[in-house]
C-alpha atoms as a PDB file:
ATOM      1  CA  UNK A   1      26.160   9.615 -29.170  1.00  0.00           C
ATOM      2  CA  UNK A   2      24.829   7.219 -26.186  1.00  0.00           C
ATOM      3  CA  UNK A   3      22.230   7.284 -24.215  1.00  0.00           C
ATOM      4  CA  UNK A   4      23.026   7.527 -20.348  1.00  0.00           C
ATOM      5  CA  UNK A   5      20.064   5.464 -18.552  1.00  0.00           C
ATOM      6  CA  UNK A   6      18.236   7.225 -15.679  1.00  0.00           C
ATOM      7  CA  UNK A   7      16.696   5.940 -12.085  1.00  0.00           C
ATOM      8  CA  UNK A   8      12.968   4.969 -13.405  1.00  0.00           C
ATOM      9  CA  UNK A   9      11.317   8.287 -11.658  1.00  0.00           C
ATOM     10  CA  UNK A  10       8.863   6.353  -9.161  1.00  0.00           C
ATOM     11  CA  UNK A  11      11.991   4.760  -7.257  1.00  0.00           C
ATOM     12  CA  UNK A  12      13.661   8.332  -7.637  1.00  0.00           C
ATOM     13  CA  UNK A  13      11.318   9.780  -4.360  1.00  0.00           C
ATOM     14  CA  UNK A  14      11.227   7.875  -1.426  1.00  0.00           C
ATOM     15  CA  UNK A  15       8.324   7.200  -0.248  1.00  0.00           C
ATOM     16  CA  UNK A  16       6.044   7.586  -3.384  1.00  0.00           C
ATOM     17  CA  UNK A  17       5.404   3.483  -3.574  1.00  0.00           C
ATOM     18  CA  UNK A  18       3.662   3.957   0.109  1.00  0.00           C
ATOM     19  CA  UNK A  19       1.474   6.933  -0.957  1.00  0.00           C
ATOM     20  CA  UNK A  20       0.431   4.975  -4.127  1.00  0.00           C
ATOM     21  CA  UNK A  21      -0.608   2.053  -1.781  1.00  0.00           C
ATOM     22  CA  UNK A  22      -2.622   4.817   0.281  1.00  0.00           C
ATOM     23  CA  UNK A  23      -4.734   5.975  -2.820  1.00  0.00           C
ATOM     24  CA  UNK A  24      -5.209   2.748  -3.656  1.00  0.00           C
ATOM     25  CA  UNK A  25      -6.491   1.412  -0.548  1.00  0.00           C
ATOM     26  CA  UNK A  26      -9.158   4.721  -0.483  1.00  0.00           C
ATOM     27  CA  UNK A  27     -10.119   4.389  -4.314  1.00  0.00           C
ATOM     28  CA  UNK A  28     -10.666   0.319  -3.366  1.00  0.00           C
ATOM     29  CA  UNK A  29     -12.626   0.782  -0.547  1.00  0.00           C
ATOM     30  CA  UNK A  30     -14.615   3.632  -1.961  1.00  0.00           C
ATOM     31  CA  UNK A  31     -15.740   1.272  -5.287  1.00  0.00           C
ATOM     32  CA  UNK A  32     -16.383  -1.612  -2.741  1.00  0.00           C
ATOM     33  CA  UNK A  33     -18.381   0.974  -0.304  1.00  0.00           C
ATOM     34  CA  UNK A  34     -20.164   1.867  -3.399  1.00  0.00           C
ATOM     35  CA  UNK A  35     -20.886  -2.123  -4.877  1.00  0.00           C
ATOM     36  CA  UNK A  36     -21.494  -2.821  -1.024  1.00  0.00           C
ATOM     37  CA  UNK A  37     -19.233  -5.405  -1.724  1.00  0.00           C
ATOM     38  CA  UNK A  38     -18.314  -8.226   1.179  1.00  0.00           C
ATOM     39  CA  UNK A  39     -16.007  -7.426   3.603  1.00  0.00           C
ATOM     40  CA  UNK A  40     -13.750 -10.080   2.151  1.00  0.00           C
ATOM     41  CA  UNK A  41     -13.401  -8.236  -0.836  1.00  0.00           C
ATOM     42  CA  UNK A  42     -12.602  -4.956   0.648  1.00  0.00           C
ATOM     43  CA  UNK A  43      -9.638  -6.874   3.124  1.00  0.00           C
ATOM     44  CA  UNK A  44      -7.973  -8.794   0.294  1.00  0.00           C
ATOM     45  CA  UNK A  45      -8.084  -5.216  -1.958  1.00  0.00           C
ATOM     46  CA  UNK A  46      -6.446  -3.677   1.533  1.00  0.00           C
ATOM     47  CA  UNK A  47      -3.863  -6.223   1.668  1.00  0.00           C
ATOM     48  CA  UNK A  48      -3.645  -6.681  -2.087  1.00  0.00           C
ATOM     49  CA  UNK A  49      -2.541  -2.633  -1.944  1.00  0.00           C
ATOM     50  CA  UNK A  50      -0.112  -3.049   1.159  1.00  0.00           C
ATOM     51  CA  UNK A  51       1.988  -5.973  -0.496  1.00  0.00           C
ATOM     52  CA  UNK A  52       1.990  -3.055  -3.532  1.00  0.00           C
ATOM     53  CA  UNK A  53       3.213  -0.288  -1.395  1.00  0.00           C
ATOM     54  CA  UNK A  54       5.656  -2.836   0.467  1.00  0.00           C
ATOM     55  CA  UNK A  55       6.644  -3.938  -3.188  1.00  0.00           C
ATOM     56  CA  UNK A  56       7.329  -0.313  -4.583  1.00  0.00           C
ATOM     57  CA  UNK A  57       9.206   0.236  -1.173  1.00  0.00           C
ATOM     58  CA  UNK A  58      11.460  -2.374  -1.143  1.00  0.00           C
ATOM     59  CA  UNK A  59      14.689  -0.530  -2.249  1.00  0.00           C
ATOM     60  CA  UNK A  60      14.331   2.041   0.837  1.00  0.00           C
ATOM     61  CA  UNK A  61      13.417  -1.159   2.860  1.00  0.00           C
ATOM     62  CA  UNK A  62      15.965  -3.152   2.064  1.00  0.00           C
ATOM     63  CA  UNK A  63      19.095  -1.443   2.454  1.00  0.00           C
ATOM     64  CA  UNK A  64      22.950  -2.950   2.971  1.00  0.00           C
ATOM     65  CA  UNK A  65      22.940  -1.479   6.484  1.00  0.00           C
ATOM     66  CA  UNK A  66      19.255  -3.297   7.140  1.00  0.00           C
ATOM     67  CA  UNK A  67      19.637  -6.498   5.043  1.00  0.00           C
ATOM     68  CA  UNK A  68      23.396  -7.004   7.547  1.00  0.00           C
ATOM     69  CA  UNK A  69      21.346  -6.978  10.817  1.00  0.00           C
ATOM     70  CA  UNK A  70      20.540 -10.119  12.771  1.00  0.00           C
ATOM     71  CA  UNK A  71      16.637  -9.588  13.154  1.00  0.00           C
ATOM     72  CA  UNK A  72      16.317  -8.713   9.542  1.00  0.00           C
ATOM     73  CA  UNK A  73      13.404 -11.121   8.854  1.00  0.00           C
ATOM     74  CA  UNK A  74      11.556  -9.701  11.367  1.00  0.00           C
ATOM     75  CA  UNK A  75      11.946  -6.054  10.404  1.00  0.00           C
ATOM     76  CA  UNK A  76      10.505  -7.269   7.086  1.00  0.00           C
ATOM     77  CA  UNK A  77       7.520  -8.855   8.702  1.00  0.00           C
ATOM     78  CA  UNK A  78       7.206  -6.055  11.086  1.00  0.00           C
ATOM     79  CA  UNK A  79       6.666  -3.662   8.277  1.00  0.00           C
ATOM     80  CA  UNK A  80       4.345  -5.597   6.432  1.00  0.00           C
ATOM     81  CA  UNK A  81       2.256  -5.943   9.228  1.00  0.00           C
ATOM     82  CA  UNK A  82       2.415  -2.073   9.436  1.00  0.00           C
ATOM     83  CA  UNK A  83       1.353  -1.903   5.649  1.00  0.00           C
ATOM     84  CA  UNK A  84      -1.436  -4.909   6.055  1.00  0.00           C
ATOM     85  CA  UNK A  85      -3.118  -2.911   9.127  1.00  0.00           C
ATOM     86  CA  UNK A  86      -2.770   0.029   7.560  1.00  0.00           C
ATOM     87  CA  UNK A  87      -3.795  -0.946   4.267  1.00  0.00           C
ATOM     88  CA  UNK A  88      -7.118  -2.703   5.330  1.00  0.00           C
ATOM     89  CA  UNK A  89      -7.697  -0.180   7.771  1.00  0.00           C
ATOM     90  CA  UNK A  90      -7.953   2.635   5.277  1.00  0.00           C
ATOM     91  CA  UNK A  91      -9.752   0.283   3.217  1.00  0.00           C
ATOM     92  CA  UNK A  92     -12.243  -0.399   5.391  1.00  0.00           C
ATOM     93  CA  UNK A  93     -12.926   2.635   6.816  1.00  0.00           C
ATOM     94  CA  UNK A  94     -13.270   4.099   3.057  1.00  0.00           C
ATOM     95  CA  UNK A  95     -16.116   1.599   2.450  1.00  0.00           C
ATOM     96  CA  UNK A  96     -17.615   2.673   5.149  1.00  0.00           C
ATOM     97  CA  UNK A  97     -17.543   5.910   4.507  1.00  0.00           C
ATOM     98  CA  UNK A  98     -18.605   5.628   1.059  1.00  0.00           C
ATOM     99  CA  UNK A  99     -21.928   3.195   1.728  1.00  0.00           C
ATOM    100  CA  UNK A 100     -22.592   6.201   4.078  1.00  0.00           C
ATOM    101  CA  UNK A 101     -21.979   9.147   2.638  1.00  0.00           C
ATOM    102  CA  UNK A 102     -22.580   8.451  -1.542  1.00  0.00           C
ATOM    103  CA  UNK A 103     -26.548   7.631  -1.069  1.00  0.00           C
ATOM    104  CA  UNK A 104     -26.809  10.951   0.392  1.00  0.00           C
ATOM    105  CA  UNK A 105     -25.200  12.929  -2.832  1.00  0.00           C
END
């Protein structure tokens, strides 16, 4: 009898790496809110999580059909920017929140 080898499951659903980045960015930002932490802690966590979502992403990124294009490289930067701004972003704005809001609890 052999074992057939599956897909690992997180690569399985597309799109799973990015919301993993998401909850990572809010569950960083919401510690750092809570340490009131530097800022330069909170935007290296926020970028820290983006190159993780980008990472996890990268087999729905980088397709035949994308990696044959001519501006390639710049698709790939493009979307990292995307996942940096949205990653600190997020980040940021859960620190806020959380040197805000968890004093009054």
């Amino acid at each position: 009898m052999t074992l057939q080898r599956t897909e690992p499951t997180l690569r399985r659903f597309k799109g799973l790496g990015i919301l993993i980045g998401l909850a990572l960015c809010a569950g960083w930002g919401v510690l750092c809110g809570a340490l009131r932490a530097p800022y330069l802690v909170v935007l290296v966590g926020g970028l820290a999580a983006a190159a993780l979502a980008f990472w996890l992403e990268r087999d729905a990124l980088v397709t035949p059909e994308t990696a044959a294009r001519k501006d390639f490289r710049l698709i790939l930067a493009a979307g990292f920017g995307f996942f940096a701004v949205l990653g600190v972003g997020l980040t940021a704005l859960a620190a806020l929140l959380s040197t805000w809001w968890l004093p009054r609890l």
